[in-house]
Protein backbone atom coordinates (compact mmCIF):
# COMPACT_ATOMS: atom_id res chain seq x y z
CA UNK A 1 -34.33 25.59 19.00
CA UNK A 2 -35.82 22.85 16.50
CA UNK A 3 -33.03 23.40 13.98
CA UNK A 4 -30.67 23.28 16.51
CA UNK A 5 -31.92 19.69 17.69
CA UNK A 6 -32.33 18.71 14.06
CA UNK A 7 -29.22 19.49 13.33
CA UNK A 8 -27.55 17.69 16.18
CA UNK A 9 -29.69 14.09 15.72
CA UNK A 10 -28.49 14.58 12.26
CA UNK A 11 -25.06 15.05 13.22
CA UNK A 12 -25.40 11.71 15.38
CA UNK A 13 -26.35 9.27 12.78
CA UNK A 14 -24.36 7.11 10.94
CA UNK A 15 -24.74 7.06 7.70
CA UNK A 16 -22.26 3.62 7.35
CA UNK A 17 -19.38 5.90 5.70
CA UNK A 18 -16.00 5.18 7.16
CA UNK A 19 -12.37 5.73 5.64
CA UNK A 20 -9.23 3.83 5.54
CA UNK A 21 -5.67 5.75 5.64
CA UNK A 22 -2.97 3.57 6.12
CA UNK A 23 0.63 4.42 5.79
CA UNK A 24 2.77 2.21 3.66
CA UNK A 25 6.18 1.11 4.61
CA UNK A 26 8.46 -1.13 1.97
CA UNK A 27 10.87 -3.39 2.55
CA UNK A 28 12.48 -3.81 -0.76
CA UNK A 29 15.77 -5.44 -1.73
CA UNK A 30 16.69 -5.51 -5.47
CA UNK A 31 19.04 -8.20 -7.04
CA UNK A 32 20.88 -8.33 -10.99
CA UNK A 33 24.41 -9.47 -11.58
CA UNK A 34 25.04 -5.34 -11.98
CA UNK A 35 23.30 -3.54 -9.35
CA UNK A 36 22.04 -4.54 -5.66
CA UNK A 37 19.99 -2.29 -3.50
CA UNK A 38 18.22 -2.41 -0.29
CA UNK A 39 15.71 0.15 0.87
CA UNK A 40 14.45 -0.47 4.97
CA UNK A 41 10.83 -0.46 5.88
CA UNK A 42 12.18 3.41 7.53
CA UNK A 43 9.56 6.21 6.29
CA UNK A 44 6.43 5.85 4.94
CA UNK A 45 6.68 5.91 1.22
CA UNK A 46 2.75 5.14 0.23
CA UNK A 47 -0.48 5.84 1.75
CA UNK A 48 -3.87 3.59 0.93
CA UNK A 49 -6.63 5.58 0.96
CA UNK A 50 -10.02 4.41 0.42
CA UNK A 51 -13.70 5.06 1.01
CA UNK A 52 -16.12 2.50 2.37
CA UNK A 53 -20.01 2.84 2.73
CA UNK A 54 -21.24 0.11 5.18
CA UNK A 55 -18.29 -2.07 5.06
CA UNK A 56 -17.79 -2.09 1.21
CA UNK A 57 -14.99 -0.28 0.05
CA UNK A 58 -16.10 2.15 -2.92
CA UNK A 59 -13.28 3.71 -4.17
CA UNK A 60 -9.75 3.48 -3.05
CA UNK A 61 -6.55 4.73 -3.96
CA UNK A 62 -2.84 4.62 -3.63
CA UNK A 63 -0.66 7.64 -3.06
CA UNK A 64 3.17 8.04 -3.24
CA UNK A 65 4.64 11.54 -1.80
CA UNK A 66 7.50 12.77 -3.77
CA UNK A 67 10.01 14.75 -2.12
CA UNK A 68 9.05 17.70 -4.08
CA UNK A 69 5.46 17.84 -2.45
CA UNK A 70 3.30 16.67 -4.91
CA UNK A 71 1.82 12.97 -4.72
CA UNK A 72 1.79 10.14 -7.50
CA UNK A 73 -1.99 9.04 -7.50
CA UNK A 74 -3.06 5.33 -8.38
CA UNK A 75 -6.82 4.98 -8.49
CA UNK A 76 -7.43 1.60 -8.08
CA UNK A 77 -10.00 -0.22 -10.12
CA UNK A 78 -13.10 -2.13 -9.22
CA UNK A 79 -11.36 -5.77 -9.67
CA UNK A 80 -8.50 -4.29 -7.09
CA UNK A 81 -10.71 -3.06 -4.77
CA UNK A 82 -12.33 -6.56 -4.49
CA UNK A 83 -9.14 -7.75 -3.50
CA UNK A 84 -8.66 -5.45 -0.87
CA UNK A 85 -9.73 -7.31 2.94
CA UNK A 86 -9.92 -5.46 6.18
CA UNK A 87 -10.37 -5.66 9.65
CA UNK A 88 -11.48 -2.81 12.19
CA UNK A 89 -9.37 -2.31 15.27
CA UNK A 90 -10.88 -0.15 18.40
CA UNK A 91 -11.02 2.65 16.56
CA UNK A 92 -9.07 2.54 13.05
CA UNK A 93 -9.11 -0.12 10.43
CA UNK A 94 -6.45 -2.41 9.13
CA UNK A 95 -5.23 -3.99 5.89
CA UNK A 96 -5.82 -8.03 6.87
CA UNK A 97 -4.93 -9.64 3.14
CA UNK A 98 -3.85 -7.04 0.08
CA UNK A 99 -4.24 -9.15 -3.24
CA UNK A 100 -1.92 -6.69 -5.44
CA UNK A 101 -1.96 -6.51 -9.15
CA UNK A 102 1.16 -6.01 -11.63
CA UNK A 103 -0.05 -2.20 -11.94
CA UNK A 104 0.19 -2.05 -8.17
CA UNK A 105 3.46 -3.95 -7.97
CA UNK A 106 4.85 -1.79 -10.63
CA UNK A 107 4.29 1.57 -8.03
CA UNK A 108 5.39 -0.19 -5.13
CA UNK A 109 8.10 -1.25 -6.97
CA UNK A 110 9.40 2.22 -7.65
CA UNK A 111 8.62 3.09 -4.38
CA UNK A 112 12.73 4.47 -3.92
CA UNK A 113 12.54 6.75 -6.78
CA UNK A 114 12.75 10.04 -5.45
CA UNK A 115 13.65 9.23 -2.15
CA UNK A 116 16.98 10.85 -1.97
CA UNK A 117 20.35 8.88 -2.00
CA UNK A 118 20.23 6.62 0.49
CA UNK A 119 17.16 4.23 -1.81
CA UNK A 120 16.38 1.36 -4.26
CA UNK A 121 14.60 0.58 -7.02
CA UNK A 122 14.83 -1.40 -10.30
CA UNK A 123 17.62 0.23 -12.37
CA UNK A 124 15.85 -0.18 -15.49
CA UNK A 125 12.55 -1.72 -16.65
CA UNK A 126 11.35 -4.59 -15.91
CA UNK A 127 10.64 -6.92 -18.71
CA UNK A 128 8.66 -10.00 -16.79
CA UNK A 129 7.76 -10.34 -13.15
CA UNK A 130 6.81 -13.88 -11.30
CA UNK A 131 4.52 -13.66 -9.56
CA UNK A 132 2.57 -11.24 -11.59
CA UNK A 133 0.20 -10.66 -8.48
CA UNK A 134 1.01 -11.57 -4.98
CA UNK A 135 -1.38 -11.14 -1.38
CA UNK A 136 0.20 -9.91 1.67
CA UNK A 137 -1.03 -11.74 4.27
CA UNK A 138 -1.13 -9.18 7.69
CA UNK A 139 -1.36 -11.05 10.98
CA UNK A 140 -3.96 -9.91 13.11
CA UNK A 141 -2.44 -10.50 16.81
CA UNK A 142 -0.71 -6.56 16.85
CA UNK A 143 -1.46 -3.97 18.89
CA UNK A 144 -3.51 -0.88 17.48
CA UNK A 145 -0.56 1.55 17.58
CA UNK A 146 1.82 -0.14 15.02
CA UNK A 147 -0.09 -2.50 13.06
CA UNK A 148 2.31 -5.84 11.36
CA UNK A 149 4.98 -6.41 8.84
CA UNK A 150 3.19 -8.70 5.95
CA UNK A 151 4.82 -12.03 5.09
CA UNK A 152 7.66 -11.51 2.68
CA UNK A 153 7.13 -11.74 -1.21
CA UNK A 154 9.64 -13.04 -3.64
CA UNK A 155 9.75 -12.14 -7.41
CA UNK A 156 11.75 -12.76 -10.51
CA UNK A 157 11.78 -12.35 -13.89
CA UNK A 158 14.29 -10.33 -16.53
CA UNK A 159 14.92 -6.72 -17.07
CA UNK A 160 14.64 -4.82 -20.65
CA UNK A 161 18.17 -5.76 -20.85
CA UNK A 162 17.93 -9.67 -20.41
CA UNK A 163 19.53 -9.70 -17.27
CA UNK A 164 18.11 -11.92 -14.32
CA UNK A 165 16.71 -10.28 -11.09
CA UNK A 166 15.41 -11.00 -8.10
CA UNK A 167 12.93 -8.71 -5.66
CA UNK A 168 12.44 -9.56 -1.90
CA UNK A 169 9.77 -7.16 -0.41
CA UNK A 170 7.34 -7.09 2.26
CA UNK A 171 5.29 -4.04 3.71
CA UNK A 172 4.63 -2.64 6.88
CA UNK A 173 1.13 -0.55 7.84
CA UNK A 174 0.77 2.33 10.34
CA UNK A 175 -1.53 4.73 10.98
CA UNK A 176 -1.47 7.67 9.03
């Protein structure tokens, strides 16, 4: 009967370990004097995932689900992580500000690739981006089912080619 109560007070204590999962949604609309493309905020194409031991996150990543089952993995490094801010709703946690890095753009990016015909991405490389590092900013007046659309991003640069584009892209978060 000890064991039993042992095992239940240890059962009850927190040990200040919680995760974040948070579905990804991009809006993404791709420019060039060639090729326009717009891909709605529709399905989730990315999922944050990270780890956080008394309000610290400690390792996070970023996941894209291909169509054929098997996920892209982005393990995010200790200077992204820092840029990372959260908030915790009744009972999940939220993205608040995202400070992404050109890595991170890069996959989000490419978020359409594999996404069946109805998507969009950069038809080639990219050569230069402006900004090379944005922040979504998430307001924090939603409700806790279907968290907020981030304010909308705006970058430039040139492709591999020399051609001029422009992305418009914000992101939406849900539960996952």
């Amino acid at each position: 009967m000890a064991k039993f109560w042992m095992i239940l007070f240890l059962a009850s204590v927190s040990f200040g370990t919680d995760l974040l999962s948070i579905g990804i949604r991009t809006s993404f609309r791709y420019e060039d004097l060639k090729h326009q493309c717009y891909l709605p905020p529709v399905a989730i194409n990315f999922v944050l995932a990270a780890e956080l031991e008394d309000g610290q996150i400690t390792k996070a990543e970023l996941r894209k689900t291909l169509m054929n089952g098997y996920s892209k993995i982005l393990d995010l490094t200790a200077n992204e992580i820092s840029h990372i801010q959260f908030q915790k709703g009744d009972s999940h946690l939220w993205l608040k500000n995202w400070q992404v890095s050109g890595r991170v753009l890069e996959m989000l990016f490419n978020g359409g690739t594999d996404q069946g015909m109805d998507t969009c991405y950069p038809p080639e490389t990219l050569a230069s981006v402006q900004p090379l590092a944005f922040t979504f900013t998430f307001p924090s007046t939603q409700s806790e089912k279907l968290y907020s659309d981030s304010d909308e991003a705006h970058f430039g640069g040139t492709t591999k080619s020399g051609r001029a584009y422009r992305i418009d892209m914000f992101l939406v978060q849900d539960r996952n």
